[in-house]
C-alpha atoms as a PDB file:
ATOM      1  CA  UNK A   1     -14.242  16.952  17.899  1.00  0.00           C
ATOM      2  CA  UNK A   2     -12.659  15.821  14.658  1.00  0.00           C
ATOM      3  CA  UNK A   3      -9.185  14.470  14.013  1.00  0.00           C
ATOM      4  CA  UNK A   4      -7.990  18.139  12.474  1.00  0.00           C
ATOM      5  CA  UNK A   5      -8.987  19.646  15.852  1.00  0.00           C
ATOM      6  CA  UNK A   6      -7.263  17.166  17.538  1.00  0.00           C
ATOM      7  CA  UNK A   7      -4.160  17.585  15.912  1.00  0.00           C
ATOM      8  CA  UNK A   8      -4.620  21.339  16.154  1.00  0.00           C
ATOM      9  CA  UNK A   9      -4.030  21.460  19.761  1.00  0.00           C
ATOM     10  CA  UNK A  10      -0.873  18.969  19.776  1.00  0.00           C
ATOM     11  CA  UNK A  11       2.541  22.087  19.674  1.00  0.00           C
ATOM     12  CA  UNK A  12       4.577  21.471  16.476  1.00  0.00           C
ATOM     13  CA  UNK A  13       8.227  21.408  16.359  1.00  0.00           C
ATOM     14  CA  UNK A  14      11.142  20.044  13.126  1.00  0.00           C
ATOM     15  CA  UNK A  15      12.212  16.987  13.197  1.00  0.00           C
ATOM     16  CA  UNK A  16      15.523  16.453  12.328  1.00  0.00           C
ATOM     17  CA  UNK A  17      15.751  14.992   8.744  1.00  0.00           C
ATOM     18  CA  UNK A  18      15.530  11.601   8.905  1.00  0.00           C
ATOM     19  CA  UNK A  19      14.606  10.538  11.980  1.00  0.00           C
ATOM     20  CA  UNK A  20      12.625   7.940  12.793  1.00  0.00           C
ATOM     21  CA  UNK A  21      12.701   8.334  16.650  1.00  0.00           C
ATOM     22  CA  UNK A  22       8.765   8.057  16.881  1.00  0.00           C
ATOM     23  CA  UNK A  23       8.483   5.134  14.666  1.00  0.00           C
ATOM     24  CA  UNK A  24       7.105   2.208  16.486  1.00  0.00           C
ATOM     25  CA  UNK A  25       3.871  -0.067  16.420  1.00  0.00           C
ATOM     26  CA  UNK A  26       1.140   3.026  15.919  1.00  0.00           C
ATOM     27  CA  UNK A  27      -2.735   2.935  16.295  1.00  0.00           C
ATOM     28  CA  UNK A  28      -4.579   4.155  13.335  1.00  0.00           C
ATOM     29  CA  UNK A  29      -8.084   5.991  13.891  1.00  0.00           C
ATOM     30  CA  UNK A  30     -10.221   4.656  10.184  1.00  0.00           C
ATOM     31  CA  UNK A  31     -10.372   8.216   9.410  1.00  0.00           C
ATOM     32  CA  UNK A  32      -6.044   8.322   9.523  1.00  0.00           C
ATOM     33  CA  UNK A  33      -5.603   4.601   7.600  1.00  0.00           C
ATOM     34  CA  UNK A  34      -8.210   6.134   4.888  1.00  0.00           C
ATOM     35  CA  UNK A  35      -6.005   8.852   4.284  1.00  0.00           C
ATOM     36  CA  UNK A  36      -2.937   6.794   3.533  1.00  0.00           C
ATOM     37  CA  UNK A  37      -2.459   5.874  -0.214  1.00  0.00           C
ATOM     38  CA  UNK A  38       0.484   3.537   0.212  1.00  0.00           C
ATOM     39  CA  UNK A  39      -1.190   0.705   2.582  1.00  0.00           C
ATOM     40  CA  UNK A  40       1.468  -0.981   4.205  1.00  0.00           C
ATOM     41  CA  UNK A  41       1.464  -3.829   7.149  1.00  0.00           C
ATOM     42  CA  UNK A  42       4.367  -4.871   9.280  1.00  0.00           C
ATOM     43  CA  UNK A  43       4.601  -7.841  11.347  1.00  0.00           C
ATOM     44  CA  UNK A  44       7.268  -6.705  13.732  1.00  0.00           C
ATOM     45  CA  UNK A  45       7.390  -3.752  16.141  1.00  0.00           C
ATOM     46  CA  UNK A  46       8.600  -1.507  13.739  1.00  0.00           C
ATOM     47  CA  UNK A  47       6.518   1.558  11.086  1.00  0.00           C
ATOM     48  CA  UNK A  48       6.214   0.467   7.703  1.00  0.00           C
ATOM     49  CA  UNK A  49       6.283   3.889   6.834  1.00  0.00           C
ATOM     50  CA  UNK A  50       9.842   4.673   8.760  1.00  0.00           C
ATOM     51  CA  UNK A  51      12.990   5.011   6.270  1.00  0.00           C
ATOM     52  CA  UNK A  52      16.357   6.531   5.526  1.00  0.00           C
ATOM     53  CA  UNK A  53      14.748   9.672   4.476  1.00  0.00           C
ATOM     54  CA  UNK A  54      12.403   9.556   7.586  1.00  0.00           C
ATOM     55  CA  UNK A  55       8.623   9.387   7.608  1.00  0.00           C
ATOM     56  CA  UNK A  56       7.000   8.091   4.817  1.00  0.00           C
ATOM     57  CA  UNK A  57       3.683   9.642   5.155  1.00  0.00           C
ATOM     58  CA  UNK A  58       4.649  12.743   7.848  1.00  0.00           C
ATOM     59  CA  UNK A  59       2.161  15.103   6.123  1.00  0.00           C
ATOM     60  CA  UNK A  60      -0.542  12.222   7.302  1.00  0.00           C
ATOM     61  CA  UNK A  61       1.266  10.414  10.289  1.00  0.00           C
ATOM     62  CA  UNK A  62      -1.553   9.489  13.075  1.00  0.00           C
ATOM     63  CA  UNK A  63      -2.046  11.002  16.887  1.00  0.00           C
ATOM     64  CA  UNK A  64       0.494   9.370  18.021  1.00  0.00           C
ATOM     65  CA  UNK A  65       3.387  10.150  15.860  1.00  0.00           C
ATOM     66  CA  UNK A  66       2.014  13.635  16.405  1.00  0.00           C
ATOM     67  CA  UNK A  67       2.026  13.294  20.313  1.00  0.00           C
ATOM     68  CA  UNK A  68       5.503  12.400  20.407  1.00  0.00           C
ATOM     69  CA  UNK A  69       8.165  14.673  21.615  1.00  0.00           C
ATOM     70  CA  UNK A  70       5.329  17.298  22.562  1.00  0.00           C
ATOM     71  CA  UNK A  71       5.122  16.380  26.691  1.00  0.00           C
ATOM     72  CA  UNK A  72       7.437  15.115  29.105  1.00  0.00           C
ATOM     73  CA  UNK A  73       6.694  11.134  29.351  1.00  0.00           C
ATOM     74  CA  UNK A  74       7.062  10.912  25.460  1.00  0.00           C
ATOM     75  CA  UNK A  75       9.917  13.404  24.744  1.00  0.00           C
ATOM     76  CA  UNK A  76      12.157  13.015  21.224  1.00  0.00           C
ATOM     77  CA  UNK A  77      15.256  11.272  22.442  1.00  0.00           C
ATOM     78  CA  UNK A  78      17.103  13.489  19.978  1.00  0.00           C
ATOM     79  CA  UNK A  79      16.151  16.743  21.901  1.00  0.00           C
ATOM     80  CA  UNK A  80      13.851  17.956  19.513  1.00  0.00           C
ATOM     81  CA  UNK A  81      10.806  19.830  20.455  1.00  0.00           C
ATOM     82  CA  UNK A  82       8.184  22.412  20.611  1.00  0.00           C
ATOM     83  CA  UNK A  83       9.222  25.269  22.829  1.00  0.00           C
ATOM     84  CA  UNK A  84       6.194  24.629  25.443  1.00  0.00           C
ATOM     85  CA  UNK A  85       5.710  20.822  26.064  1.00  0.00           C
ATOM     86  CA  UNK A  86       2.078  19.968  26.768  1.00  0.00           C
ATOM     87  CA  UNK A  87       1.538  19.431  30.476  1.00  0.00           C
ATOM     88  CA  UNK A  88       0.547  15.636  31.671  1.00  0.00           C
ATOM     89  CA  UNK A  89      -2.992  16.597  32.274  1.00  0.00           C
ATOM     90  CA  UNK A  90      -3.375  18.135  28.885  1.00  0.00           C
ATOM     91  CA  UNK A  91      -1.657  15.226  26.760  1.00  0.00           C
ATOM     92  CA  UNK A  92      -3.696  12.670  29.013  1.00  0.00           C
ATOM     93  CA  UNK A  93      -6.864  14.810  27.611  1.00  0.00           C
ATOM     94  CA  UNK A  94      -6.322  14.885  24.449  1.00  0.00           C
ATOM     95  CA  UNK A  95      -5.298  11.184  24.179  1.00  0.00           C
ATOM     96  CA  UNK A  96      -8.239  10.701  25.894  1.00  0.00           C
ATOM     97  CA  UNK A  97     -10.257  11.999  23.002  1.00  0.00           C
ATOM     98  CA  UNK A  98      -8.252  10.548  20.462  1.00  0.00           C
ATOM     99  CA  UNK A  99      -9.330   7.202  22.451  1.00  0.00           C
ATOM    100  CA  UNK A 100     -12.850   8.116  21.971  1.00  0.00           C
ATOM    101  CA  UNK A 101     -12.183   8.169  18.070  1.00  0.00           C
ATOM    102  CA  UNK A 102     -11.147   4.835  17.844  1.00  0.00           C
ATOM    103  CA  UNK A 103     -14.065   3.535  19.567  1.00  0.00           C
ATOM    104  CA  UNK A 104     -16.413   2.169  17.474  1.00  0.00           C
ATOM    105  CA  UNK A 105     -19.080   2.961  19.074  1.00  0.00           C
ATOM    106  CA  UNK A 106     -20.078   3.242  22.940  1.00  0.00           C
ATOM    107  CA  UNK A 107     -18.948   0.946  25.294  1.00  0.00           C
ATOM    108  CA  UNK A 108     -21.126  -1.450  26.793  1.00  0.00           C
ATOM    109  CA  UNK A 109     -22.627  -1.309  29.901  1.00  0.00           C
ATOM    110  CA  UNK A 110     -21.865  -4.597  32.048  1.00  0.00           C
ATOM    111  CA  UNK A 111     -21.263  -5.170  36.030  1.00  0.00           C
ATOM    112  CA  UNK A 112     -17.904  -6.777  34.983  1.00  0.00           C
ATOM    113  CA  UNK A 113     -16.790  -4.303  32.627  1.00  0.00           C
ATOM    114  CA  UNK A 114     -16.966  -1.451  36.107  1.00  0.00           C
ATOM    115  CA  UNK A 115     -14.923  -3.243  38.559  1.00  0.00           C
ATOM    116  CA  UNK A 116     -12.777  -5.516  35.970  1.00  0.00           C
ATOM    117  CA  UNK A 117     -10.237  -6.809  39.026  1.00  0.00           C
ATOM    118  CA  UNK A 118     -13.103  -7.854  41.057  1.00  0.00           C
ATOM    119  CA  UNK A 119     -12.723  -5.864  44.049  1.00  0.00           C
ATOM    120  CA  UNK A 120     -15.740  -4.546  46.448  1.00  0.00           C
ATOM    121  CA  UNK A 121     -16.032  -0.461  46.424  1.00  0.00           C
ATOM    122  CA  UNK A 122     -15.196   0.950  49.690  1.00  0.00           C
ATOM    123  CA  UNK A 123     -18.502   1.777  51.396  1.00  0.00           C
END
């Protein structure tokens, strides 16, 4: 699945004019950063990219700026929205995808890495 059909499935809704609800610390995919022009870092908790006039790179914001305001445990403070939120199960899938994106590669297998808290299965 690419990033297009990603985004693709994620409802649409306007934003009021400039907000910056969403902004926040936001995970980049390579494939989003490369299509940034204007690299910027921050070293706080805050978007680079958030401003008076709102989102500084909107047409190109990542997953998660997407995701936002589009299901119930991430809904726009401001009231804004699509008319049909995603359900949980749907925004868990398609995070989960967007997940498997930013991997770079498979995970790897290790006895540890199954049962990180250390706990016997249940026979």
């Amino acid at each position: 699945m690419s990033l297009e059909d990603l985004y693709q499935q994620i409802p649409v809704f306007q934003c009021l004019p400039g907000c910056t609800a969403c902004c926040g610390p936001v995970p980049f995919t390579k494939e989003e950063w490369e299509r940034v022009e204007d690299k910027r870092t921050t070293a706080g908790l805050t978007c680079p990219y958030a401003s008076e006039a709102g989102c500084a790179i909107y047409e190109n914001r990542p997953f998660m700026c997407r995701l936002f305001g589009t299901t119930e445990s991430l809904r726009c403070p401001l009231g804004c929205g699509p008319i049909a939120l995603l359900t949980a199960d749907e925004a868990r899938k398609l995070s989960q995808e967007y997940i498997q994106m930013c991997r770079p590669g498979p995970l790897p297998t290790h006895p540890d890495l199954t049962n990180p808290i250390g706990r016997k299965p249940k026979p």
